[in-house]
C-alpha atoms as a PDB file:
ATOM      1  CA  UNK A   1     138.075 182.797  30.752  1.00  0.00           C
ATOM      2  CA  UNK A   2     134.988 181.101  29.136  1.00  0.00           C
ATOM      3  CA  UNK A   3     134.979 178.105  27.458  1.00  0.00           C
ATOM      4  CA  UNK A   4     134.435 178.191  24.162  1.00  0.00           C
ATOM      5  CA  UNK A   5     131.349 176.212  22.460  1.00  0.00           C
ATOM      6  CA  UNK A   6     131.818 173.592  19.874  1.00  0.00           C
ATOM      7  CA  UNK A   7     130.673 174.716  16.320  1.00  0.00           C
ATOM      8  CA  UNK A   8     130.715 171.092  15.027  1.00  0.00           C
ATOM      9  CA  UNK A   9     126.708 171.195  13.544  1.00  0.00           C
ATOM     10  CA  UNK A  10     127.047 167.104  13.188  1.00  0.00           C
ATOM     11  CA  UNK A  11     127.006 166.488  16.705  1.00  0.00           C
ATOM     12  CA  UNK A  12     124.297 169.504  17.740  1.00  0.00           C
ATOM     13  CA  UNK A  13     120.752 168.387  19.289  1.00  0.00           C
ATOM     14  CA  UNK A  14     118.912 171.139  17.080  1.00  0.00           C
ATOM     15  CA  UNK A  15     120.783 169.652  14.146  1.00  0.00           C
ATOM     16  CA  UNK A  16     118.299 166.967  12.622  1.00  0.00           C
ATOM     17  CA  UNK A  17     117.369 165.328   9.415  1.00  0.00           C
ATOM     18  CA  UNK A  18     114.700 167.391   7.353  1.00  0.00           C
ATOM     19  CA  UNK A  19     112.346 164.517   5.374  1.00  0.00           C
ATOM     20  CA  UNK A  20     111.054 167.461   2.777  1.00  0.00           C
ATOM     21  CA  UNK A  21     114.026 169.475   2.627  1.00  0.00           C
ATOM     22  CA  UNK A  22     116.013 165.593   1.898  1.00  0.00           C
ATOM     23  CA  UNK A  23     118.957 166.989   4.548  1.00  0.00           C
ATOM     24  CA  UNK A  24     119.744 168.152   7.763  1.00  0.00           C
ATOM     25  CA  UNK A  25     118.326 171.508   9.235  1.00  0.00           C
ATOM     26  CA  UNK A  26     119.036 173.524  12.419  1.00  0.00           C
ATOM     27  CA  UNK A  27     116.077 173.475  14.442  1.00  0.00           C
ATOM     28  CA  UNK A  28     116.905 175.869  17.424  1.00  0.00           C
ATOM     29  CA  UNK A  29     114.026 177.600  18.220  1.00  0.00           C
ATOM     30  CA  UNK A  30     114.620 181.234  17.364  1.00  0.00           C
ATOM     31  CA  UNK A  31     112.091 184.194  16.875  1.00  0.00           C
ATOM     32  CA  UNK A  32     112.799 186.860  14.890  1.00  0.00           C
ATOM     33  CA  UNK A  33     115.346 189.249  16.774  1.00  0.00           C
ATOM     34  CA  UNK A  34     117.007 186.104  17.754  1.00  0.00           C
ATOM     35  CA  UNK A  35     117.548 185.400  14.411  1.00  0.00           C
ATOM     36  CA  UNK A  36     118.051 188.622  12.851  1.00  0.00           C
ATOM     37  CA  UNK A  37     120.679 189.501  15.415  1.00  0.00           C
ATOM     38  CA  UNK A  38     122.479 185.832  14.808  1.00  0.00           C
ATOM     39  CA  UNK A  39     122.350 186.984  11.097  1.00  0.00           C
ATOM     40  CA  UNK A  40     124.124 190.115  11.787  1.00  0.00           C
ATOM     41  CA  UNK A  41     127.031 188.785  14.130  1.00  0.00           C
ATOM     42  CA  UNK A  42     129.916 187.014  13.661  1.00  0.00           C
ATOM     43  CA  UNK A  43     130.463 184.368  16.143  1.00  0.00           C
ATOM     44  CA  UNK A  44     133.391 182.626  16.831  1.00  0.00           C
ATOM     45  CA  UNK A  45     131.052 179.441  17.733  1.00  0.00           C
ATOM     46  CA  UNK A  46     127.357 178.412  17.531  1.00  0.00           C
ATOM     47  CA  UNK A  47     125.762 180.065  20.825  1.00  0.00           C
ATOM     48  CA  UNK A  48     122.482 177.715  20.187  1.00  0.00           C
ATOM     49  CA  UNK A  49     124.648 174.673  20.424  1.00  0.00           C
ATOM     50  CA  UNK A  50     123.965 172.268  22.265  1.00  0.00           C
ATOM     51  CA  UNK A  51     125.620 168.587  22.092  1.00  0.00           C
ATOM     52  CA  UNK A  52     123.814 165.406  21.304  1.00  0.00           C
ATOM     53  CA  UNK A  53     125.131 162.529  23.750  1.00  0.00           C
ATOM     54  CA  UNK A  54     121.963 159.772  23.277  1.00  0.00           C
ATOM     55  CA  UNK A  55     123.649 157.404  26.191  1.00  0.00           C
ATOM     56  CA  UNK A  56     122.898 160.853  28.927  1.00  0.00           C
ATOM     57  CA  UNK A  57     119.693 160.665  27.129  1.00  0.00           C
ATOM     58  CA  UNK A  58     119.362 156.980  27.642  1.00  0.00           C
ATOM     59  CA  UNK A  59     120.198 157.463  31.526  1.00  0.00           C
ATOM     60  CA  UNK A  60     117.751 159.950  32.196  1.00  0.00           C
ATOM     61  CA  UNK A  61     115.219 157.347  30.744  1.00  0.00           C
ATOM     62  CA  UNK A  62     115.951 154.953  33.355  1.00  0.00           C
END
């Protein structure tokens, strides 16, 4: 059984604050098909997410 992936955008690395746009953008790095196909499909969770934990940041730092 696989384990489902959060959807929660909030707490997503490719989630991040957009200065110009004045809010928060997803950022994963798609090309076209990627995006086309993500488009097209309905997903039961985010298969670009990945979580944002900056203390396992910080750790790998040190």
């Amino acid at each position: 059984m696989k384990k489902k992936k959060c959807t929660n955008c909030e707490s997503c690395m490719n989630y991040v604050w957009d200065d110009e746009a004045g809010e928060s953008v997803c950022m994963a790095n798609l090309d076209e098909d990627e995006y086309l196909r993500f488009l097209q499909s309905s997903y039961d969770s985010c298969p670009f997410y990945q979580h944002y934990d900056e203390y396992k940041i910080v750790q790998h730092q040190n």
